[in-house]
N, C-alpha and C. Protein backbone atom coordinates (compact mmCIF):
# COMPACT_ATOMS: atom_id res chain seq x y z
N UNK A 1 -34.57 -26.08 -17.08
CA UNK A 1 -33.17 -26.48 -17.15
C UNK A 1 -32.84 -27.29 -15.89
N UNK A 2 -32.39 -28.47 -16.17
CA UNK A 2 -31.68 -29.17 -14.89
C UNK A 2 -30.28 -29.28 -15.32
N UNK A 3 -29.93 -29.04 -13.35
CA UNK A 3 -29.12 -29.06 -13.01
C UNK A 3 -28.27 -30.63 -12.48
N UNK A 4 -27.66 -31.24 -13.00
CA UNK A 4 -26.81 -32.14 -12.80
C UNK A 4 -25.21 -32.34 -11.94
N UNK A 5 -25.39 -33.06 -11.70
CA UNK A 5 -24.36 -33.56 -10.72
C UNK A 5 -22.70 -33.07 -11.01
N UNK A 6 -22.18 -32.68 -12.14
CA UNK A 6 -21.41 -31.90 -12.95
C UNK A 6 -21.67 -30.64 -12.59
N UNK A 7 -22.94 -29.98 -12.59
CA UNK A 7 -22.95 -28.71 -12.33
C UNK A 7 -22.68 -28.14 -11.22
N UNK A 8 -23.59 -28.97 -9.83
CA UNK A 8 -23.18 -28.95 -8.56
C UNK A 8 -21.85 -29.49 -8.13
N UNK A 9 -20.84 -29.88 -8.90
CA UNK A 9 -19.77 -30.18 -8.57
C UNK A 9 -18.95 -28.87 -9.28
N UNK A 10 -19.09 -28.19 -10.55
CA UNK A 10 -18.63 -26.82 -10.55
C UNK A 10 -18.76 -25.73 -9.95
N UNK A 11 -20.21 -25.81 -9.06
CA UNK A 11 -20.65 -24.47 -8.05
C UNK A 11 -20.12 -25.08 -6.95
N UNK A 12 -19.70 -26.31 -6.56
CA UNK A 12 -18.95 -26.60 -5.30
C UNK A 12 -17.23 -26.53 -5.34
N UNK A 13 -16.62 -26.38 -6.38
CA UNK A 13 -15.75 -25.77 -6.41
C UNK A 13 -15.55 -24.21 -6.49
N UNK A 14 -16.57 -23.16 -7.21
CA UNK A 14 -16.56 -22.06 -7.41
C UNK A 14 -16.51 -21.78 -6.00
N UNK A 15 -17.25 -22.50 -5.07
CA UNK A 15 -17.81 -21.55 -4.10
C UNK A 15 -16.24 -21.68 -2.65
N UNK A 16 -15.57 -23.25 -2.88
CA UNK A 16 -14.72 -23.34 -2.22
C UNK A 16 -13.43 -22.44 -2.70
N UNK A 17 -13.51 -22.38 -3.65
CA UNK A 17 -12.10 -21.58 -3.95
C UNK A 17 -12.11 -19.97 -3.47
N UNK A 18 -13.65 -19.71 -3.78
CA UNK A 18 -14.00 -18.28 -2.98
C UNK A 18 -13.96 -18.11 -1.26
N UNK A 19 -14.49 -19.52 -1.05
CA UNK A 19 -14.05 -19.26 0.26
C UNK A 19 -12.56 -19.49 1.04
N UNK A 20 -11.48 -19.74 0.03
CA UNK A 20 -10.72 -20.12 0.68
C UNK A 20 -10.21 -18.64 0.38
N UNK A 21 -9.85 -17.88 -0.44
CA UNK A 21 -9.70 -16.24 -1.33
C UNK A 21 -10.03 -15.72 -0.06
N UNK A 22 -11.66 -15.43 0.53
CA UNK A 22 -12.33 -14.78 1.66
C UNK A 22 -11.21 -15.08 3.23
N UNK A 23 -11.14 -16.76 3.63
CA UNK A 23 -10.20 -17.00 4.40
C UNK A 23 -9.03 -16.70 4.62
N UNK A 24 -7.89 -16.78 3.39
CA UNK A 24 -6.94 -15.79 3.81
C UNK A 24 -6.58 -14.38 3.58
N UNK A 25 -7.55 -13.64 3.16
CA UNK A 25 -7.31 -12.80 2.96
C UNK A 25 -8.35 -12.03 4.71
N UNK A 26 -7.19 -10.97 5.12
CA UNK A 26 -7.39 -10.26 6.56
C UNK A 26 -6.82 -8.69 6.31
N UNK A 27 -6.44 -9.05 7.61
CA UNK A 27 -6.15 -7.54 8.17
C UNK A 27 -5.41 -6.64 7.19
N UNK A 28 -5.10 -5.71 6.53
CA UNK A 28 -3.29 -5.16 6.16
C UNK A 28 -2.50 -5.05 7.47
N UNK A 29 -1.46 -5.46 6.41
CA UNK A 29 -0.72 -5.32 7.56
C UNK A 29 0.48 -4.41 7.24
N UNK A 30 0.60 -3.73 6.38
CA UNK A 30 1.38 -2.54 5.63
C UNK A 30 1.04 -1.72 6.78
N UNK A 31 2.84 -1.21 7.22
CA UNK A 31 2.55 -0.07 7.90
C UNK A 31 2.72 1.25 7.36
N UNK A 32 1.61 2.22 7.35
CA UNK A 32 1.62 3.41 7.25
C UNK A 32 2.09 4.94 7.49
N UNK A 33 3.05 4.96 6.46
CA UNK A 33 3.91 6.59 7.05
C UNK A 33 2.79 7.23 7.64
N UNK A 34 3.48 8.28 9.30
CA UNK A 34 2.37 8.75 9.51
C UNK A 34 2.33 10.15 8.97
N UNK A 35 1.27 10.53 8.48
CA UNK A 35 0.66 11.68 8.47
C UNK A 35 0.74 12.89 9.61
N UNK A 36 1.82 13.37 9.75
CA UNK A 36 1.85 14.54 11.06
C UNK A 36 3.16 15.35 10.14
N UNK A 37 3.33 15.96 11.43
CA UNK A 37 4.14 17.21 11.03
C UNK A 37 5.57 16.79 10.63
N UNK A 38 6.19 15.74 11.21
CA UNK A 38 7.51 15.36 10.99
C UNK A 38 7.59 14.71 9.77
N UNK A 39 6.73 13.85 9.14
CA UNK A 39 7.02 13.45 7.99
C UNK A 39 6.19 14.38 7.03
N UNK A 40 5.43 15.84 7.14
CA UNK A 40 4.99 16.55 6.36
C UNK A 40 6.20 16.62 5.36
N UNK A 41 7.25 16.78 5.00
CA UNK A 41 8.43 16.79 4.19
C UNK A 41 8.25 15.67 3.53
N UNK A 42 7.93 13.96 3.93
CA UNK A 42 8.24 13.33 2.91
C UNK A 42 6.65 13.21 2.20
N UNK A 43 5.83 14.01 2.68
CA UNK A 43 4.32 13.75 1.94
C UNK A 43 4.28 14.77 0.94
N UNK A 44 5.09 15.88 1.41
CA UNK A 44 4.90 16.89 0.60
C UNK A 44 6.14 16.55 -1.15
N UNK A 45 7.10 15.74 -0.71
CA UNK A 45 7.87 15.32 -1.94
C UNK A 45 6.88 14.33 -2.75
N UNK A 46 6.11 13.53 -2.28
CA UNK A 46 5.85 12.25 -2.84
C UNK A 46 4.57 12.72 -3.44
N UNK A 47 3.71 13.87 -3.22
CA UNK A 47 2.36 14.50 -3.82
C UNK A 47 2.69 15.67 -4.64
N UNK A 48 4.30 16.07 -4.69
CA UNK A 48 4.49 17.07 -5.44
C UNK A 48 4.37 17.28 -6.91
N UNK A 49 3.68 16.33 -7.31
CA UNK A 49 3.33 16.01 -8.87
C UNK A 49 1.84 15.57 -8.94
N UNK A 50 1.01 15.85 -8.19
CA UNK A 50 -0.51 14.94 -7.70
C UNK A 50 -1.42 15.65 -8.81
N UNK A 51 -1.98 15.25 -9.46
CA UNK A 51 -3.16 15.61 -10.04
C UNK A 51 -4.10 16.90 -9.35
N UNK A 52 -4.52 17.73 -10.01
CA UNK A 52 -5.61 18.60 -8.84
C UNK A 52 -7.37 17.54 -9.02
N UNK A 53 -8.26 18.45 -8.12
CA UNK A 53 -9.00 17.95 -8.00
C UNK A 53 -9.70 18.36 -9.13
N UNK A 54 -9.75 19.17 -10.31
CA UNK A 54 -10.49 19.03 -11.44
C UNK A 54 -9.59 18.16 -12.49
N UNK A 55 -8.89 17.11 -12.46
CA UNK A 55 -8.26 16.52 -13.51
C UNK A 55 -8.92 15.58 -13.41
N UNK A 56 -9.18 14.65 -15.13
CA UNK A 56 -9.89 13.67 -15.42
C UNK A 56 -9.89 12.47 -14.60
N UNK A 57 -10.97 11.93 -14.52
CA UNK A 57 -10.60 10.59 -13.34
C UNK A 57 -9.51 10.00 -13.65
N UNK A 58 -9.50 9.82 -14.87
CA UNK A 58 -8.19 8.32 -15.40
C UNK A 58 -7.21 8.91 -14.78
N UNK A 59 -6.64 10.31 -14.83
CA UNK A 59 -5.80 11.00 -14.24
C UNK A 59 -5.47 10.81 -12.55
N UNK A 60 -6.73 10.97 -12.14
CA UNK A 60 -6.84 10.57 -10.60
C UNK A 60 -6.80 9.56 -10.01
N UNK A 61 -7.25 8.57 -10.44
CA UNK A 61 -7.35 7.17 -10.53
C UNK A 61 -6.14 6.37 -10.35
N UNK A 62 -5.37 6.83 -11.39
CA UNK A 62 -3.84 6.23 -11.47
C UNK A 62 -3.28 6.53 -10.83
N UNK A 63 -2.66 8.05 -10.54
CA UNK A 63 -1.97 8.50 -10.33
C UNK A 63 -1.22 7.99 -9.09
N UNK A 64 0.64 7.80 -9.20
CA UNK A 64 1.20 7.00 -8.18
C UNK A 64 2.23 8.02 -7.21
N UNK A 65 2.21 8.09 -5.94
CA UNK A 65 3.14 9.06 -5.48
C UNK A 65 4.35 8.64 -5.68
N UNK A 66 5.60 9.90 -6.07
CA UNK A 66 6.89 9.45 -6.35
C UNK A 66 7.45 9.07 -5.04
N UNK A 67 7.59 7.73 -4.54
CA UNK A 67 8.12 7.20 -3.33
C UNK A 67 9.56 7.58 -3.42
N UNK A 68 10.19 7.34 -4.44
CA UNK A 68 11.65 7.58 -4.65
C UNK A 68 12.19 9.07 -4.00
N UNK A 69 11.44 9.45 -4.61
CA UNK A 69 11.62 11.19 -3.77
C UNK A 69 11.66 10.96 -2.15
N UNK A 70 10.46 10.59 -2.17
CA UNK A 70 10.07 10.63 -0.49
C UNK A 70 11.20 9.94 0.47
N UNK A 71 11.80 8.79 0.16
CA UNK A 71 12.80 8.25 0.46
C UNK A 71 13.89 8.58 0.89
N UNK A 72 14.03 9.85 0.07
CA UNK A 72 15.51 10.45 0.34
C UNK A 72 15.77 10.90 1.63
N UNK A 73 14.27 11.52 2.28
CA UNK A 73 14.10 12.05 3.75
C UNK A 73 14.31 11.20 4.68
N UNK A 74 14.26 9.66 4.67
CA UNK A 74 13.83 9.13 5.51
C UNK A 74 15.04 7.94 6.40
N UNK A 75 15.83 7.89 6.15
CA UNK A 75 17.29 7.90 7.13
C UNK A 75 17.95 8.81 6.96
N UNK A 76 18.15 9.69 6.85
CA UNK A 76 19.00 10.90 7.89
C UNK A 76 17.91 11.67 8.95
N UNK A 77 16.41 11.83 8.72
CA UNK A 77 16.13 12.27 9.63
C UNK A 77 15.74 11.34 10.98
N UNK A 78 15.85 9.79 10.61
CA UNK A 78 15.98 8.83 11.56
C UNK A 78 17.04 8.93 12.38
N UNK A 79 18.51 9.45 11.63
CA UNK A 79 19.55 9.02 12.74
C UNK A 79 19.33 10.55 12.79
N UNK A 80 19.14 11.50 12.65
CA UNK A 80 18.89 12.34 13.28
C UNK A 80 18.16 12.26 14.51
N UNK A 81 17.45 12.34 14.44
CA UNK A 81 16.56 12.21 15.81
C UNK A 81 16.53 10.82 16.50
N UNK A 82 17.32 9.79 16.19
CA UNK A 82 17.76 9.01 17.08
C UNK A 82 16.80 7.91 17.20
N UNK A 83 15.45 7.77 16.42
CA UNK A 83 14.51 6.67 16.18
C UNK A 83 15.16 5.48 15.84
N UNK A 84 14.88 4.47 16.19
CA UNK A 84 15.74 3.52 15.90
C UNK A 84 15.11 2.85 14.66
N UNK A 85 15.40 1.68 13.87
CA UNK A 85 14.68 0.85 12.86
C UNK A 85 14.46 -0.51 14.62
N UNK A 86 13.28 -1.25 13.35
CA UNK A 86 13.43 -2.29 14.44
C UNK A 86 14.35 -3.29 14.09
N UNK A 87 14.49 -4.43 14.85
CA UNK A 87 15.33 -5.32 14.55
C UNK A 87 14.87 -6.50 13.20
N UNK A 88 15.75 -6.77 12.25
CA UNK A 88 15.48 -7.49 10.89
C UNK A 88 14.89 -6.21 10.34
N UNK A 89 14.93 -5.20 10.02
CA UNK A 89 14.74 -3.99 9.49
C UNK A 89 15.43 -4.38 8.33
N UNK A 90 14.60 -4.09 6.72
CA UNK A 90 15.65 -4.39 6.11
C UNK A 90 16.15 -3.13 5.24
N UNK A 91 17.04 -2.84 3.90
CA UNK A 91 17.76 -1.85 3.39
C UNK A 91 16.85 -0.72 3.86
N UNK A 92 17.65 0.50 4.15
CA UNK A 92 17.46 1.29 4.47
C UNK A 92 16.78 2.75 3.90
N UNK A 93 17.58 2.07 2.65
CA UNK A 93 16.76 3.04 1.17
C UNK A 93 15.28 2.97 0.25
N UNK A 94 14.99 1.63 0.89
CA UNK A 94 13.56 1.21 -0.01
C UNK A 94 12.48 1.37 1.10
N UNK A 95 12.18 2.69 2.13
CA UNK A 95 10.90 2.69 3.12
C UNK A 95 9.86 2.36 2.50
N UNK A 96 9.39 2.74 1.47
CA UNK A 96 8.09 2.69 0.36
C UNK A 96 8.25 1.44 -0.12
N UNK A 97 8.84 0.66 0.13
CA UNK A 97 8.77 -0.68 -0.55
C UNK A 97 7.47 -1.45 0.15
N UNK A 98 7.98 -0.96 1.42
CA UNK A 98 7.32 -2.08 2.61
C UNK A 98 6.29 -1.03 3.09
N UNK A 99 6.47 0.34 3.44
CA UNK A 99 5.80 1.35 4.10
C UNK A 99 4.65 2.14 2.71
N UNK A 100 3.63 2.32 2.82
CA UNK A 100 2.83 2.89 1.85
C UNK A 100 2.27 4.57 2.82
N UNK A 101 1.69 5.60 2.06
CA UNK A 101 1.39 6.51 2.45
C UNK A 101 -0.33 6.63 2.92
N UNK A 102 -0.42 7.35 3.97
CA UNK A 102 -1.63 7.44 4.10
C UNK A 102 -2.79 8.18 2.94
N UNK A 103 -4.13 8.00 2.40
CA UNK A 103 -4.55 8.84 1.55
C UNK A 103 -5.08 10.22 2.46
């Protein structure tokens, strides 16, 4: 089988479009609720429906934590304890929008 000038012009696009995919794609940059004792309350709302560890993969696999729950914790115990948001912080009610949980 030969390869023609058509062909090497489709593997020279395959390969640029992959490398451009590879190029911008980096770091995350999603910041992560942390995992400690103070937000144990909003990990413990948002896994309170979690699959156990003998349920079917598809089960495990999917399965999405209820952020909505978790949310509810998470400005009053801010102005509670006096943490500030940073500046351009945006609505106050959607943390899980922007913030994801640690596994």
């Amino acid at each position: 089988m030969k390869i023609d000038k058509r062909d090497w012009l489709f593997i020279g696009i395959v390969v640029g479009v992959l490398a451009i995919f590879i190029a911008i794609s980096g770091k995350e940059k999603t910041a992560h609720v942390p995992n400690n004792a103070m937000h144990k309350v909003s990990y413990d709302a948002a896994f309170r429906n979690a699959p156990g560890p003998n349920a079917s993969l598809y089960t495990r696999a999917f399965y999405k934590p209820d952020k909505k729950a978790a949310e509810v914790f998470c400005e009053p115990c801010h102005k509670e304890k006096g943490v500030p948001y940073p500046p351009n912080h945006p609505a106050k009610n959607r943390c899980m929008f922007c913030h994801k949980f640690s596994k």
